[in-house]
Protein backbone atom coordinates (compact mmCIF):
# COMPACT_ATOMS: atom_id res chain seq x y z
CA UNK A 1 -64.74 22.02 34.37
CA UNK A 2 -65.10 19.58 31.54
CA UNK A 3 -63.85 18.83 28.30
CA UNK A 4 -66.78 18.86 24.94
CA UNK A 5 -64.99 15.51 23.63
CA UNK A 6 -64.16 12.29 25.84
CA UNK A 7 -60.63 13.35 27.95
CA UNK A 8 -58.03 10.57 28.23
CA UNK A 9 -55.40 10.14 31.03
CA UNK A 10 -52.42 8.02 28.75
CA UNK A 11 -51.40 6.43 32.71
CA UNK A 12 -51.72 4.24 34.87
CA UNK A 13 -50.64 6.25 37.56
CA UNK A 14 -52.91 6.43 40.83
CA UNK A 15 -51.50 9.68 41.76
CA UNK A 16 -52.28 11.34 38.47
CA UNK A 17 -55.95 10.00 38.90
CA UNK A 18 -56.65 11.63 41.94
CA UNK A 19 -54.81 14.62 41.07
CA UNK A 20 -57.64 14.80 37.54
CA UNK A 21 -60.17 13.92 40.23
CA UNK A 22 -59.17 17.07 42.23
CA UNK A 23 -59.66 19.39 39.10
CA UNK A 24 -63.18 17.20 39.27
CA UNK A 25 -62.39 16.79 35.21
CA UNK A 26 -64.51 13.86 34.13
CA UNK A 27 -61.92 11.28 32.68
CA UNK A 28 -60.77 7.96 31.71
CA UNK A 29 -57.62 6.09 31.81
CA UNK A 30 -56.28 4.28 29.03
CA UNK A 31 -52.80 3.35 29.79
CA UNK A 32 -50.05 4.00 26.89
CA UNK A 33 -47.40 1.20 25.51
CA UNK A 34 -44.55 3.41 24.36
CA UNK A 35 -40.93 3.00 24.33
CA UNK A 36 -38.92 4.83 27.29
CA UNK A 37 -35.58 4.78 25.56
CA UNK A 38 -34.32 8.13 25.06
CA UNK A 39 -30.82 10.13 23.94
CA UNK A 40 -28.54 10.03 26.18
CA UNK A 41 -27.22 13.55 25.85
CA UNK A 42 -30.74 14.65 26.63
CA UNK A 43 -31.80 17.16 29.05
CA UNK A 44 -34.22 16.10 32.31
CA UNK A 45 -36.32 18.65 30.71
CA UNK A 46 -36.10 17.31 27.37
CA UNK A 47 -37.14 13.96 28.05
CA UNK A 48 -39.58 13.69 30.28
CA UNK A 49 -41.25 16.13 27.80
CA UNK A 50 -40.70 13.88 24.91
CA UNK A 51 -42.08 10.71 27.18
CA UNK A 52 -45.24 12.52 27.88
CA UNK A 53 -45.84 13.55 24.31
CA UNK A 54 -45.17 9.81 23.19
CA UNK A 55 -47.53 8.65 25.34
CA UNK A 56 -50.27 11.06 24.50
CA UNK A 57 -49.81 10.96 21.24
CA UNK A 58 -50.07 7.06 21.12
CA UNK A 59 -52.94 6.71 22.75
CA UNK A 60 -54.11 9.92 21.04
CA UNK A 61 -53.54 7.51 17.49
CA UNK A 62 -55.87 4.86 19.18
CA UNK A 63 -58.83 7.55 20.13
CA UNK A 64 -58.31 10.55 17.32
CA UNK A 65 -61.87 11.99 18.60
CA UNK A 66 -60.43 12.56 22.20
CA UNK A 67 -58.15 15.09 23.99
CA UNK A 68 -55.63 12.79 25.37
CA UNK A 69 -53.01 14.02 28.45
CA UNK A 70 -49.34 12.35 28.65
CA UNK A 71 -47.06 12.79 31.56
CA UNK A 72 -43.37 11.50 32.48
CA UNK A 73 -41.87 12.44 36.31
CA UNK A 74 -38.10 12.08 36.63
CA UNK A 75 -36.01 13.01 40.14
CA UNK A 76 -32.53 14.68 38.86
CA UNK A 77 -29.81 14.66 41.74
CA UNK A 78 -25.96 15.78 41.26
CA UNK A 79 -25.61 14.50 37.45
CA UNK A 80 -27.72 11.32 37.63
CA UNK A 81 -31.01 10.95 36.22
CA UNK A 82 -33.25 8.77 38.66
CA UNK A 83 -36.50 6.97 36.92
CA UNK A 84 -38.12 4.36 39.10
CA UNK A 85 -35.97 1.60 40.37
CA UNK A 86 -36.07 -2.03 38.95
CA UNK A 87 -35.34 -3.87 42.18
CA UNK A 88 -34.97 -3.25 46.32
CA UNK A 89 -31.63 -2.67 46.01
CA UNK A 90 -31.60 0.12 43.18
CA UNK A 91 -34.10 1.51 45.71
CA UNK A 92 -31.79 1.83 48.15
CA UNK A 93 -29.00 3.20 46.22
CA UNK A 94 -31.62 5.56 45.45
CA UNK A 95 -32.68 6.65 48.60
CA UNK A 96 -29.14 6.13 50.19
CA UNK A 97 -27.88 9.26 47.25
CA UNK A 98 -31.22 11.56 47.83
CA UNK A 99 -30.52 11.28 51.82
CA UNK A 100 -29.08 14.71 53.33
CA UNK A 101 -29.61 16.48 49.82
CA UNK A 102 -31.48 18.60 47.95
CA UNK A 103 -32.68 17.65 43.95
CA UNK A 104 -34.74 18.29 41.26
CA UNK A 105 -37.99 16.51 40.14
CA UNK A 106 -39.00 16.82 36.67
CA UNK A 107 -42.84 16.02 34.94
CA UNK A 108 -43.32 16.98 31.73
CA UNK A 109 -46.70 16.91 30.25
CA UNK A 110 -48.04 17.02 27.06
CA UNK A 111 -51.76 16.99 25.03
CA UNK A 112 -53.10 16.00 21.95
CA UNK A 113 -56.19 16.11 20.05
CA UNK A 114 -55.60 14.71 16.55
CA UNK A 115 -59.52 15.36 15.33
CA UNK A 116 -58.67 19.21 15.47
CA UNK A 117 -54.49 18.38 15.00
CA UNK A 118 -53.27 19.93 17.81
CA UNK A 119 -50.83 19.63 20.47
CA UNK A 120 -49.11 21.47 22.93
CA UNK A 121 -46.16 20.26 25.50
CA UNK A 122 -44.79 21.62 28.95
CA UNK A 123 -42.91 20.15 31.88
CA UNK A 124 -41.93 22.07 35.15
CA UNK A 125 -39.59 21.66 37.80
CA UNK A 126 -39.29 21.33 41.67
CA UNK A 127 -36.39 21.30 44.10
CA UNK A 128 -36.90 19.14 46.91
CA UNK A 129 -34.22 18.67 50.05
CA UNK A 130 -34.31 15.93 52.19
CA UNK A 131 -33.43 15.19 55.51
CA UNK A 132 -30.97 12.60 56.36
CA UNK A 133 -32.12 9.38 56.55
CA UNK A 134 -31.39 6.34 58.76
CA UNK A 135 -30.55 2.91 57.39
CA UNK A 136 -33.53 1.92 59.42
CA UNK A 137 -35.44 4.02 57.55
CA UNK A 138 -34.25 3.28 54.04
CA UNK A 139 -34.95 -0.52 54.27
CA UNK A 140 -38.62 -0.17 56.31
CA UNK A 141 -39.66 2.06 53.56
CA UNK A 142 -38.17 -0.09 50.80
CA UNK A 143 -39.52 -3.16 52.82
CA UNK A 144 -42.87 -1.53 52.50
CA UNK A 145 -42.90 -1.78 47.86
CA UNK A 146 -44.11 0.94 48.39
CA UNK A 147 -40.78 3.05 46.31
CA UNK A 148 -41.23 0.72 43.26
CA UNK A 149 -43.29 2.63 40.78
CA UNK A 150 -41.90 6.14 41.97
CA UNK A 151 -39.65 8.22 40.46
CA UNK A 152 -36.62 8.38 42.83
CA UNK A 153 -37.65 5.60 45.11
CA UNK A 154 -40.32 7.59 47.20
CA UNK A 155 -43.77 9.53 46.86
CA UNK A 156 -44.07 12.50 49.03
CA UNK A 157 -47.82 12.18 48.70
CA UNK A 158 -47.97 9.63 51.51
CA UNK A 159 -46.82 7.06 53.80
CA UNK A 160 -43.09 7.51 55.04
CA UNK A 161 -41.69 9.18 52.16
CA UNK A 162 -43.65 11.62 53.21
CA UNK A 163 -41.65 12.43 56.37
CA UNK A 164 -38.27 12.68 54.08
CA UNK A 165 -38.79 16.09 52.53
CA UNK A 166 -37.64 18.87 54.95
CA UNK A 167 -38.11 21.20 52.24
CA UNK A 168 -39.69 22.10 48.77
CA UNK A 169 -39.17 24.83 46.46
CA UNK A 170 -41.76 25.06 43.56
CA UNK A 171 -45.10 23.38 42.74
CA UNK A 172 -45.78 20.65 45.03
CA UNK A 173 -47.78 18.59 42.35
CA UNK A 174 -44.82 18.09 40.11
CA UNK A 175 -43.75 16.26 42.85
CA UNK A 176 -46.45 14.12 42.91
CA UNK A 177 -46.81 13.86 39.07
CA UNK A 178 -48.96 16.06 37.80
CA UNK A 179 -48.29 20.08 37.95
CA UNK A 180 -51.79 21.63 38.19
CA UNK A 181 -50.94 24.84 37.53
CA UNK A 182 -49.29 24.02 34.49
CA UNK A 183 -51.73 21.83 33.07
CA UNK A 184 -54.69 24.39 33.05
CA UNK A 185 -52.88 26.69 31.80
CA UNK A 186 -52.46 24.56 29.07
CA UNK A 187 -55.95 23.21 28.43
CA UNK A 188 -57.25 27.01 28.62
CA UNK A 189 -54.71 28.73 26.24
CA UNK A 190 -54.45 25.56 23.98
CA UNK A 191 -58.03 23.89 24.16
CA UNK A 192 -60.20 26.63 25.80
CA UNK A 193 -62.47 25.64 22.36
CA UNK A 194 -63.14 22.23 24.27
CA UNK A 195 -63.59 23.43 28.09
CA UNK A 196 -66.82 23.74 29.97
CA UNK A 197 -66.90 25.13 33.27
CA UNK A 198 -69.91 24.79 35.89
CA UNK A 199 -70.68 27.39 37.93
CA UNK A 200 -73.00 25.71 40.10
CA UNK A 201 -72.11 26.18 43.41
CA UNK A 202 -71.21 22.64 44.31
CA UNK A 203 -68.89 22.81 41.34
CA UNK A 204 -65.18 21.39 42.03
CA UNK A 205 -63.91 23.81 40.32
């Protein structure tokens, strides 16, 4: 599958690279500047939604001939909205509430092609339980960086976060950033106009 005008990736997030890679989408990454600051009586839903359309729609100004895709991840647990954390210790605190529970993850995602002015947005949502963790656990893993730019303090894509999760309910790749499903559903109802798709049979897709 491929888009007829250059497709842009508003991230710099490895794990939404790879995930384009899988669709085997040609692609490239222009990261987006945007302010995060939202309302505070928002909805998970509601912002992470309104992230990814600011980003796409940023970038989107920069490179009007393109398709451009935004996407925001947030991890929702109790009442308290959990983006990445700023230091080890947040990441802790983080870790330390997830621990023995289940919550929510969030990605919203949104694109934008301003030469034919259009634009669509979706997020979905994932519950995700985790085991209990160990304090020996908590500070190898936040030892590690590796928690830093994660939503919620931990990828479940790889290393030791990995071994957290004893349990997911929805699509796996919202966990991870980017909801598959979701997003071609989008690009074919929204910008079918703009797809290719080889049918060779070495095709990724």
């Amino acid at each position: 599958m491929r888009t007829t005008i250059p497709f842009l990736l508003a991230s710099a997030s490895p794990r939404r690279r790879h995930l384009l890679e899988i669709l085997g989408l040609p692609f490239s990454v222009i990261t987006a500047s945007v302010s995060e600051d939202v309302e505070t009586e928002w909805a998970p839903a509601e912002i992470v939604q309104n992230l990814a359309i600011r980003k796409a729609a940023s970038v989107a100004d920069e490179y009007p001939d393109a398709l451009v895709l935004g996407a925001d991840t947030l991890v929702v647990v109790g009442d308290e909205i959990l983006g990445k954390p700023v230091n080890q210790s947040e990441a802790v605190r983080m870790l330390e509430m997830l621990s023995a529970r289940t919550h929510q993850v969030f990605t919203g995602l949104a694109l934008v092609s301003r030469a034919s002015d259009r634009s669509t947005v979706g997020h979905e949502v994932t519950d995700v339980t985790f085991a209990e963790l160990d304090p020996a656990q908590i500070s190898a893993y936040v030892a590690s960086g590796s928690p830093m730019d994660k939503a919620g303090a931990y990828g479940i894509q790889e290393d030791l976060g990995a071994t957290f999760v004893s349990g997911i309910r929805g699509d796996y790749y919202t966990v991870v950033g980017l909801p598959l499903h979701r997003l071609y559903r989008m690009l074919t109802s929204e910008f079918g106009d703009l797809l290719e798709f080889d049918l060779a049979p070495n095709s990724n897709l």
